[in-house]
Protein backbone atom coordinates (compact mmCIF):
# COMPACT_ATOMS: atom_id res chain seq x y z
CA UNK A 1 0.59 -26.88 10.89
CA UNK A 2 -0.70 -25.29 14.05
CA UNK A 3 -4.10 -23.03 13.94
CA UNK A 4 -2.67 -19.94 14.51
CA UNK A 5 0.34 -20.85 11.99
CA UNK A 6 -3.06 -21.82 9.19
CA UNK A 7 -4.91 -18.92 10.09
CA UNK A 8 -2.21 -16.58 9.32
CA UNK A 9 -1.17 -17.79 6.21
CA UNK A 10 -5.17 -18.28 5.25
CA UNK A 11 -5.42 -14.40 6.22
CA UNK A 12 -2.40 -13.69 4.21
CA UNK A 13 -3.07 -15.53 0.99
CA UNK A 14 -6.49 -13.43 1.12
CA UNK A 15 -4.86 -10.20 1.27
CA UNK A 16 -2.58 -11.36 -1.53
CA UNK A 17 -4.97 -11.92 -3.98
CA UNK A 18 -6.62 -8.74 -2.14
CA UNK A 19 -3.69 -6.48 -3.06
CA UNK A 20 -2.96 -7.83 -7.12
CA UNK A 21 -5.56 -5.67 -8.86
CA UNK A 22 -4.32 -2.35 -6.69
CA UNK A 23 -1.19 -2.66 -8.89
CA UNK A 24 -2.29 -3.39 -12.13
CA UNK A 25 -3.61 0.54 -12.61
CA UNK A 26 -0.62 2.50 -11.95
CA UNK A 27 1.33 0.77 -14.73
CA UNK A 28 -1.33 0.42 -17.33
CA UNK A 29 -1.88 4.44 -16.44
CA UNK A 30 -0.95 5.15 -19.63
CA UNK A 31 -2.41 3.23 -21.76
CA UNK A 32 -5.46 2.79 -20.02
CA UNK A 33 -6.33 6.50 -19.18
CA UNK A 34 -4.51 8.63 -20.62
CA UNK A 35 -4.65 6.77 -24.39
CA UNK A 36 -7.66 5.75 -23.62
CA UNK A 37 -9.10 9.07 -22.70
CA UNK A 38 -7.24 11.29 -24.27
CA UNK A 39 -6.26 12.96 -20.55
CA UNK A 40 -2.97 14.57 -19.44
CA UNK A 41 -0.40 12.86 -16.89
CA UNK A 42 -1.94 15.05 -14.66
CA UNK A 43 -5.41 13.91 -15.21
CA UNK A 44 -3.83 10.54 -14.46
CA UNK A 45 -3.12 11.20 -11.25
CA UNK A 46 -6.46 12.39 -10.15
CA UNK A 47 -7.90 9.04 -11.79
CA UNK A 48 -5.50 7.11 -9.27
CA UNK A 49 -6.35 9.53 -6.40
CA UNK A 50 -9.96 8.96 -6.51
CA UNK A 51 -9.49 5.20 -5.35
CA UNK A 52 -7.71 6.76 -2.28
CA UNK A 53 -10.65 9.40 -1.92
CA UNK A 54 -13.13 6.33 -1.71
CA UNK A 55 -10.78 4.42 1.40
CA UNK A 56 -11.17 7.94 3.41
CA UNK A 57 -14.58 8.33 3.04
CA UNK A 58 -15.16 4.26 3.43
CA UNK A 59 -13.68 4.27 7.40
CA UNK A 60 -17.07 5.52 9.03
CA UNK A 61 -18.82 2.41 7.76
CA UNK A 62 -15.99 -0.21 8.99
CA UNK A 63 -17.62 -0.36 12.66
CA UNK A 64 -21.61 -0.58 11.56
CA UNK A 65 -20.21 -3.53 9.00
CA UNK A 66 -18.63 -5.34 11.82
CA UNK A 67 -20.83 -5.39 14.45
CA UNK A 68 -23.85 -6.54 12.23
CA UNK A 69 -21.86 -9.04 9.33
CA UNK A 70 -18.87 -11.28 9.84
CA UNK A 71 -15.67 -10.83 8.50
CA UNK A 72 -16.17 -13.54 5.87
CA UNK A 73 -19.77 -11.87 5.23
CA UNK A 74 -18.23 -8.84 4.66
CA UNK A 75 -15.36 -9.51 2.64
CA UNK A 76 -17.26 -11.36 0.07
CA UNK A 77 -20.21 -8.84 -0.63
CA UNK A 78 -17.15 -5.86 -0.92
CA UNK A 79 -15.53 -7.99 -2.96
CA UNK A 80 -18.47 -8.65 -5.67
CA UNK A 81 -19.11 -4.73 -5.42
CA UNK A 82 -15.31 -4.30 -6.37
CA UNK A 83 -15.46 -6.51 -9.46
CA UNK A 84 -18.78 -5.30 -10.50
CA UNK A 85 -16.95 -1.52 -10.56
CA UNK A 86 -13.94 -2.75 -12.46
CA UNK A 87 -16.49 -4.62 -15.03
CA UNK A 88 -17.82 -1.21 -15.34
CA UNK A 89 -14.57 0.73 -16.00
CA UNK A 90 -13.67 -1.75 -18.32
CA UNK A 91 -16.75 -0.38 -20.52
CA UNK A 92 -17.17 2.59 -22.77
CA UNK A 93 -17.87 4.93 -19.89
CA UNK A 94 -16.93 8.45 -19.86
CA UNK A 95 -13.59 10.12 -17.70
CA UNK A 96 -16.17 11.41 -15.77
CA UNK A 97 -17.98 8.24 -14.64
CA UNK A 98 -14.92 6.18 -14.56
CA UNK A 99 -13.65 8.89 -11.35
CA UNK A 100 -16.63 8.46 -9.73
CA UNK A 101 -16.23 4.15 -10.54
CA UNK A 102 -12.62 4.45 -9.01
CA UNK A 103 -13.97 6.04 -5.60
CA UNK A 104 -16.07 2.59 -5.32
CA UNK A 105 -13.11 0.82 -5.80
CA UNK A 106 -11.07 2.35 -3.07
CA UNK A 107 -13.20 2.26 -0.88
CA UNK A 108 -13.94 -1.66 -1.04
CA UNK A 109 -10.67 -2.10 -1.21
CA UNK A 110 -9.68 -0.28 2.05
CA UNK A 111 -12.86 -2.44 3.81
CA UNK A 112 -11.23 -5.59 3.06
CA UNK A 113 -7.72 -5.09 4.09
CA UNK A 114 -8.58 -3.01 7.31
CA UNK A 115 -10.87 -6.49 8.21
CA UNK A 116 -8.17 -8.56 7.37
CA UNK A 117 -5.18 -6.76 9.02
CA UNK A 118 -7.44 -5.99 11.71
CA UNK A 119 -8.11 -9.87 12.45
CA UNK A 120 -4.33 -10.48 12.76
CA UNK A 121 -4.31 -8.44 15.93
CA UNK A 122 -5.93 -11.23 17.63
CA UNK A 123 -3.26 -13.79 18.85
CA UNK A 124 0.06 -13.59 21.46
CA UNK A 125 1.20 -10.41 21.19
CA UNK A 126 4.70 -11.17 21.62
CA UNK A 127 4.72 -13.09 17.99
CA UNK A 128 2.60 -9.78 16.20
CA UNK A 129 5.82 -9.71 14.01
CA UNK A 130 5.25 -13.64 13.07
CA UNK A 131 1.71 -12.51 12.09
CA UNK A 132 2.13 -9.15 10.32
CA UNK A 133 5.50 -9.69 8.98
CA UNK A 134 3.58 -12.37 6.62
CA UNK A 135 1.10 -10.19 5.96
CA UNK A 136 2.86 -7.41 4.45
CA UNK A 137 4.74 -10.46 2.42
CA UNK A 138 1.11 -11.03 1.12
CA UNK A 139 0.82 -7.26 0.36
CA UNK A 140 3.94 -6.71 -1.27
CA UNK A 141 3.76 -9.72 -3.27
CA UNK A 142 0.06 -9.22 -4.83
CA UNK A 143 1.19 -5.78 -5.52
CA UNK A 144 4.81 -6.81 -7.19
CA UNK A 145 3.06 -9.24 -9.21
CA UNK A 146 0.55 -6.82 -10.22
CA UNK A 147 2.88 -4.66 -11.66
CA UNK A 148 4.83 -7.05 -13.72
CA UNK A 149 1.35 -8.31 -14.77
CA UNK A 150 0.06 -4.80 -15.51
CA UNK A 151 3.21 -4.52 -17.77
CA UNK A 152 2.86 -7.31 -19.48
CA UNK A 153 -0.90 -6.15 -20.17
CA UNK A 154 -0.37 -2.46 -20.68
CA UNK A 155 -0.18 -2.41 -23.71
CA UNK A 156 -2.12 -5.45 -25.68
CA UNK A 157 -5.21 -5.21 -23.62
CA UNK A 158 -5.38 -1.78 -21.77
CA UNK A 159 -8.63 -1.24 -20.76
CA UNK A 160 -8.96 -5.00 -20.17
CA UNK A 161 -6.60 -4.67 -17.65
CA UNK A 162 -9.59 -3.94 -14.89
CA UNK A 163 -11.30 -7.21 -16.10
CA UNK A 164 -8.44 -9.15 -14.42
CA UNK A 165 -8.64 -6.99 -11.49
CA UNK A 166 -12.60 -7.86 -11.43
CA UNK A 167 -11.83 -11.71 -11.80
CA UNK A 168 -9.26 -11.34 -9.14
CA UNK A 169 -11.98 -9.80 -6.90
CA UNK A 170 -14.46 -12.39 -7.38
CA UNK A 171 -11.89 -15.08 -6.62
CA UNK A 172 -11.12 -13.23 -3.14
CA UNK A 173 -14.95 -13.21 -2.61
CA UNK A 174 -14.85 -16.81 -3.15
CA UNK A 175 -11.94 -17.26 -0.63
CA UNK A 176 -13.08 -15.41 1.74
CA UNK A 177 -16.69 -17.86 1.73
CA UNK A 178 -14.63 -20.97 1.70
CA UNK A 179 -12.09 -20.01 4.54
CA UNK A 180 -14.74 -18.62 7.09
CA UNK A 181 -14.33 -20.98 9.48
CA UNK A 182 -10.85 -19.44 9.64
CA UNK A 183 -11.65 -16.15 9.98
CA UNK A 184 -12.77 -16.00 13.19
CA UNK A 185 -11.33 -13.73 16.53
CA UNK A 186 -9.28 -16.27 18.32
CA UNK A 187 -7.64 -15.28 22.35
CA UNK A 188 -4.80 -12.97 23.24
CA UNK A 189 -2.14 -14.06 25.41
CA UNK A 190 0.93 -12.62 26.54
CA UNK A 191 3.58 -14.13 29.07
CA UNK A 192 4.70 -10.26 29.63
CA UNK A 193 2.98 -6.89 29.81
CA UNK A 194 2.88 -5.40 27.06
CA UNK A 195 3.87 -1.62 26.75
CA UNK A 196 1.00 0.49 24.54
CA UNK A 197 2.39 2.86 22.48
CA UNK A 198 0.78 5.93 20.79
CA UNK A 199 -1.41 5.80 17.79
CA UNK A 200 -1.12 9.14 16.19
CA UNK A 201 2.41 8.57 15.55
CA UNK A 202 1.74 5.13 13.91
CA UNK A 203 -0.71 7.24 11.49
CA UNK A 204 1.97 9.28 10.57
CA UNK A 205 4.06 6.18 9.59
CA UNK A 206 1.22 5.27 7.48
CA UNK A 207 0.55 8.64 5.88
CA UNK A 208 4.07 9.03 4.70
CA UNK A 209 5.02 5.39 3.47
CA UNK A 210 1.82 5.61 1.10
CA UNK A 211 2.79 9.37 0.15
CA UNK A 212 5.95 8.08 -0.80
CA UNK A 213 5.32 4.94 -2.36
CA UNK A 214 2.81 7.27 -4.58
CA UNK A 215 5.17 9.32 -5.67
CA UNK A 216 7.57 6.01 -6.60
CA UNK A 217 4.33 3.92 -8.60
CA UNK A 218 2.64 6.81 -10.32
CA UNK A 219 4.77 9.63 -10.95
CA UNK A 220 7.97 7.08 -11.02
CA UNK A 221 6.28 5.10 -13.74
CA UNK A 222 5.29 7.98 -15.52
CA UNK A 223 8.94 9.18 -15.41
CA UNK A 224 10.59 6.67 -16.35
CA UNK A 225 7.99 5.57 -19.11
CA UNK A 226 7.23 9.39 -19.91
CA UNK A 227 10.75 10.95 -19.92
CA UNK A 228 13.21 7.92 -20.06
CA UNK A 229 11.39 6.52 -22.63
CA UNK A 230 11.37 3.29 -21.03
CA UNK A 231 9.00 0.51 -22.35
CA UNK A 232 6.21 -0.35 -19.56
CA UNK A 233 7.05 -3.69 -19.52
CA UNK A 234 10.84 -3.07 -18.12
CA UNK A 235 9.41 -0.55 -15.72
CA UNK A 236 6.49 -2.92 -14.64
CA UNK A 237 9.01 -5.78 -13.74
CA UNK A 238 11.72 -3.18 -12.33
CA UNK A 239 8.92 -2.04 -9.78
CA UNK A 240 7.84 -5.93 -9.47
CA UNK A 241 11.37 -6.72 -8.45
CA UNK A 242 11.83 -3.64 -5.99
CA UNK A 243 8.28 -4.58 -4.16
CA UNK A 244 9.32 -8.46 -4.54
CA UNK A 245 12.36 -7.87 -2.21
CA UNK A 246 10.03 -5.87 -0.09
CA UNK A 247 8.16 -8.48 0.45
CA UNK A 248 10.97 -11.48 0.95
CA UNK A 249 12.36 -9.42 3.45
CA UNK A 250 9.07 -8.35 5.84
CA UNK A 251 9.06 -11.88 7.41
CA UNK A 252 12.44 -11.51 8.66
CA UNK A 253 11.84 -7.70 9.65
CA UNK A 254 8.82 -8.89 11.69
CA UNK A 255 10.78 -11.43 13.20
CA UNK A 256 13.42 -9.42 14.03
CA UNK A 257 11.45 -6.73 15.49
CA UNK A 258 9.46 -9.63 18.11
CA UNK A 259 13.21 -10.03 19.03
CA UNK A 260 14.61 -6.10 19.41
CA UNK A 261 11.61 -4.12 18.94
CA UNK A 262 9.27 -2.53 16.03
CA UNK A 263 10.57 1.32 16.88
CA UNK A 264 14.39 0.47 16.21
CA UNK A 265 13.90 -1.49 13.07
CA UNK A 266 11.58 1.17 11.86
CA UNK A 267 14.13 4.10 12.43
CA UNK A 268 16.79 1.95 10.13
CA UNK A 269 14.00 1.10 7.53
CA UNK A 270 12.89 5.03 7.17
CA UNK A 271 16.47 6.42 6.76
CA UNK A 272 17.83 3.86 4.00
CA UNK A 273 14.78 4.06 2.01
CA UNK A 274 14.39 7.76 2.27
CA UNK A 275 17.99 7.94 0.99
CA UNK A 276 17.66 5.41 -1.91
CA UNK A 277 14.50 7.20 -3.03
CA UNK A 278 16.14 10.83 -2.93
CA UNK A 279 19.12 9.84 -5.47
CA UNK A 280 16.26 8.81 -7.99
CA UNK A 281 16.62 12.19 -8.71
CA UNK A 282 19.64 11.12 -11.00
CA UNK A 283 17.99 8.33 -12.25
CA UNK A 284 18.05 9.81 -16.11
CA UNK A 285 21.96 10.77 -15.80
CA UNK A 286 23.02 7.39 -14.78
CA UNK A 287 23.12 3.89 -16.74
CA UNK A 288 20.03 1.81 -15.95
CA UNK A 289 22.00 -0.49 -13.76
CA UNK A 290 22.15 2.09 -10.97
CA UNK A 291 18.79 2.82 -11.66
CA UNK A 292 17.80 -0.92 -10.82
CA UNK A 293 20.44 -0.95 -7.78
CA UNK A 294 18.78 1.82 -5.83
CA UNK A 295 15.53 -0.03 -6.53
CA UNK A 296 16.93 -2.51 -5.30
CA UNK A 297 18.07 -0.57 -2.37
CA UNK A 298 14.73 0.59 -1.85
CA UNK A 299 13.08 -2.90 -1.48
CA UNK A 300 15.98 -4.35 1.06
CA UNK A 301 14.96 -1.41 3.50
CA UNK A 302 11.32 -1.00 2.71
CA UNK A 303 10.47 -4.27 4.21
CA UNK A 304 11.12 -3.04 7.14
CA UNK A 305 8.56 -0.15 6.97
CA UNK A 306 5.02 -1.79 7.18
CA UNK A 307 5.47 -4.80 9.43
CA UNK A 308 6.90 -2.41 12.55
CA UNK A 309 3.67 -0.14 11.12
CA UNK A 310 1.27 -2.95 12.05
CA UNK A 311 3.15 -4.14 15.34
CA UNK A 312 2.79 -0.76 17.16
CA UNK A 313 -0.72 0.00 15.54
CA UNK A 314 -2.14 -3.05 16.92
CA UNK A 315 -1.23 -2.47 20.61
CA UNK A 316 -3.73 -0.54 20.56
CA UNK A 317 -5.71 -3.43 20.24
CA UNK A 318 -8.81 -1.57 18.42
CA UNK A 319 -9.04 -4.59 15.57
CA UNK A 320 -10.53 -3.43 12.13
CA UNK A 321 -11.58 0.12 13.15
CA UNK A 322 -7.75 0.88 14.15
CA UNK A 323 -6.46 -0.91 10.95
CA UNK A 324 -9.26 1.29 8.84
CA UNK A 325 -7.43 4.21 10.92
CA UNK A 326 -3.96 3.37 9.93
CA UNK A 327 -5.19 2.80 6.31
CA UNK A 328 -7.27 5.11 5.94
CA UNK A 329 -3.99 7.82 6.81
CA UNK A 330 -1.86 5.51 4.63
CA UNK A 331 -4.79 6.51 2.03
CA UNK A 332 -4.22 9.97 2.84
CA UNK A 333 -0.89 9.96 2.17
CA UNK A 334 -1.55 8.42 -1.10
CA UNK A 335 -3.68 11.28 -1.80
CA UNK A 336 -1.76 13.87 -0.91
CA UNK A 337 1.33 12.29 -2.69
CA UNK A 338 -0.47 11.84 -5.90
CA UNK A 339 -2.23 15.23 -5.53
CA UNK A 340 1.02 16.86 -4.87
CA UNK A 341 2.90 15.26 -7.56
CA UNK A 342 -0.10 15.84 -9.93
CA UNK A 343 0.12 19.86 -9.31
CA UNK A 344 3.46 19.94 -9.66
CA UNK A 345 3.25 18.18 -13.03
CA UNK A 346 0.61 20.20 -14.39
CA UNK A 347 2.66 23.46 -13.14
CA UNK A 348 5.01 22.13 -15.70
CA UNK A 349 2.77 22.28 -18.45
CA UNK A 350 1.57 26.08 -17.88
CA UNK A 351 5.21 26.99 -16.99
CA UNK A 352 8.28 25.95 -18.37
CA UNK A 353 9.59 24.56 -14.54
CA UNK A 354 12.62 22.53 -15.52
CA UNK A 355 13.95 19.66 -13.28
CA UNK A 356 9.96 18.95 -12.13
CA UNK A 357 10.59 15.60 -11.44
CA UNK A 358 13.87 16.52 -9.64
CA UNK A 359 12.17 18.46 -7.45
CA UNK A 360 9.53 15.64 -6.66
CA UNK A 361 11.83 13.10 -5.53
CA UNK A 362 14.43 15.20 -3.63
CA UNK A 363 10.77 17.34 -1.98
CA UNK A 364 9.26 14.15 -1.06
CA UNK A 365 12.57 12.36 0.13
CA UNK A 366 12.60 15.59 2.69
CA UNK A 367 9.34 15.86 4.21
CA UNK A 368 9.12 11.83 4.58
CA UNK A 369 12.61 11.93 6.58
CA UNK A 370 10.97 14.76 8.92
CA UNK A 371 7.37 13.68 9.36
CA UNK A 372 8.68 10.40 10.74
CA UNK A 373 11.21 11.92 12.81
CA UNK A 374 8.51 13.84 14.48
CA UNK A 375 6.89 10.53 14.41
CA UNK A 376 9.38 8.73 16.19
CA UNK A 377 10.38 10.89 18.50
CA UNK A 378 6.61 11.08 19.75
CA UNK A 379 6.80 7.31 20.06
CA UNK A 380 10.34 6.98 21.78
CA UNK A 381 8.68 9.66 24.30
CA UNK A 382 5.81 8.04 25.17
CA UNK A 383 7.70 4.53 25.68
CA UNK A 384 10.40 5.98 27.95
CA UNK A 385 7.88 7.55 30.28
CA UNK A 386 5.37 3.89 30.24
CA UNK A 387 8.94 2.10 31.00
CA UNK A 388 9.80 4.15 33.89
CA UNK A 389 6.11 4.01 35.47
């Protein structure tokens, strides 16, 4: 295998095992907070949102921690920090402490991925797809298995669900020690100039996948647990199987968009998986079959989404402090997409508001197709006029 080839699928495996505890909350919501705490779904969602509160406020210390430790260096001390806070939350704490646990969490998480993502922007730029397309393979895939993990765990362990997140930490610090050597910058070379593209519209990209895929994990889960009385461990694999063809297909969309482009790939991606995630609106009038074929629908053109994400952030070529950027708005968007949802929900507990979680997926479904036509018509712009200079 050549270097670059190792390095990349080193990198990837890392943010694999990375990704894997993220998931394991959402599912085990339930059971793990709101059983456990006797909280509403709505204090549920401000338990997830606090992880994404801890990646926003975590960006300012991404340059300091790069200049002074190395990548490996500062992988593995996150890392410990991350399992040490899930030990924690797996312990009689109160609601109150276990928020302020879940900010840590975030926010080591968000460290590690915006070093790792940030170190694939070093290589030919003309193969970024064979690079990130990999990657988001690695994310998808911790995160699928994850949830059909958390499923599986919901409900005989549920608060023990956080000590497999911790173990899962540790074992990333322990990669990340062993595989330093690997983890080092490496040249960039290109055979033809490459054309820069803005970042501000690759940060609304970001903001609106995670708002979205928010709305889909927490308030989805909750829906379909909550109101279709589904048992978590058919909604943990149905979500599994949706983020598992994600992932299968963002190798292909990566390599497909060295060969045509990130923007046009992206612009297919955002339209089928807006309109798959709009008719989960009908999702309790319809036999479960449909139900799993628009998931299904959702994962063939969501693995589009993140790897033409990556390509056109990392023209910029501003390594882990641009990643930390476009994660840190794809935390954002979490935020606000949990937040959202979580008023919305709680409106519906003061108020009789029928249809709520109508009205969530056919809102969201909306404002994600026009953010990211703003988005791409920003982008398309600024690449015309570089193209005719």
């Amino acid at each position: 295998m050549k270097p670059a080839a190792q390095r990349t699928l080193v990198i990837s495996l890392l943010i694999a095992i990375g990704a894997f505890p993220d998931a394991l909350v959402p599912i085990a919501l339930k059971s793990a907070v709101v059983d456990r705490w006797g909280v509403s779904l709505a204090d549920a969602h401000w338990f997830a949102a606090a992880a994404l509160l801890g990646a926003l406020l975590s960006l300012p210390a991404l340059r300091p921690l790069m200049r002074h430790w190395s990548a490996a260096k500062t992988i593995g001390a996150v890392s410990v920090a991350n399992a040490l806070a899930l030990f924690a939350l797996a312990s009689p704490v109160s609601f109150q402490a276990a928020m302020g646990l879940r900010v840590i969490t975030g926010a080591m998480d968000m460290i590690t991925l915006a070093i790792l993502l940030g170190l694939l922007e070093r290589g030919n730029p003309d193969r970024a797809g064979h690079r990130y397309g990999p990657a988001t393979l690695a994310i998808m895939l911790g995160l699928g298995c994850g949830f059909v993990v958390g499923g599986q765990l919901a409900a005989s362990m549920s608060e023990g669900v956080f000590y497999v997140g911790a173990v899962f930490s540790l074992l990333l610090a322990v990669a990340a020690g062993g595989s330093r050597g690997l983890l080092q910058g490496v040249s960039s070379k290109s055979e033809t100039p490459v054309v820069q593209s803005r970042y501000w519209p690759t940060l609304c990209f970001s903001f609106s996948d995670r708002a979205l895929s928010a709305v889909l994990t927490i308030t989805g889960s909750l829906y379909f647990i909550g109101e279709m009385d589904l048992q978590p461990e058919l909604v943990g694999g149905a979500l599994g199987l949706t983020l598992l063809a994600i992932s299968l297909g963002a190798w292909p969309a990566g390599v497909l968009a060295d060969r045509i482009g990130p923007l046009p790939v992206r612009i297919v991606s955002v339209i089928g998986y807006a309109s798959a995630f709009s008719l989960l609106a009908v999702a309790s009038w319809v036999p479960h079959w449909i139900v799993l074929v628009l998931l299904g629908t959702l994962g063939i053109f969501g693995a589009g989404l993140a790897p033409s994400m990556y390509m056109l952030a990392a023209q910029r070529q501003r390594g882990a402090v641009g990643m930390g950027g476009v994660q840190a708005a794809g935390s954002a968007g979490y935020l606000c997409g949990v937040l959202s949802a979580g008023i919305l929900l709680s409106l519906r507990e003061t108020i009789s508001l029928p249809g709520i979680f109508q009205m969530i997926f056919l809102g969201f479904a909306t404002a994600y197709l026009l953010l990211n036509l703003l988005a791409v018509a920003g982008m398309a712009g600024w690449r015309s006029r570089r193209l005719a200079i």
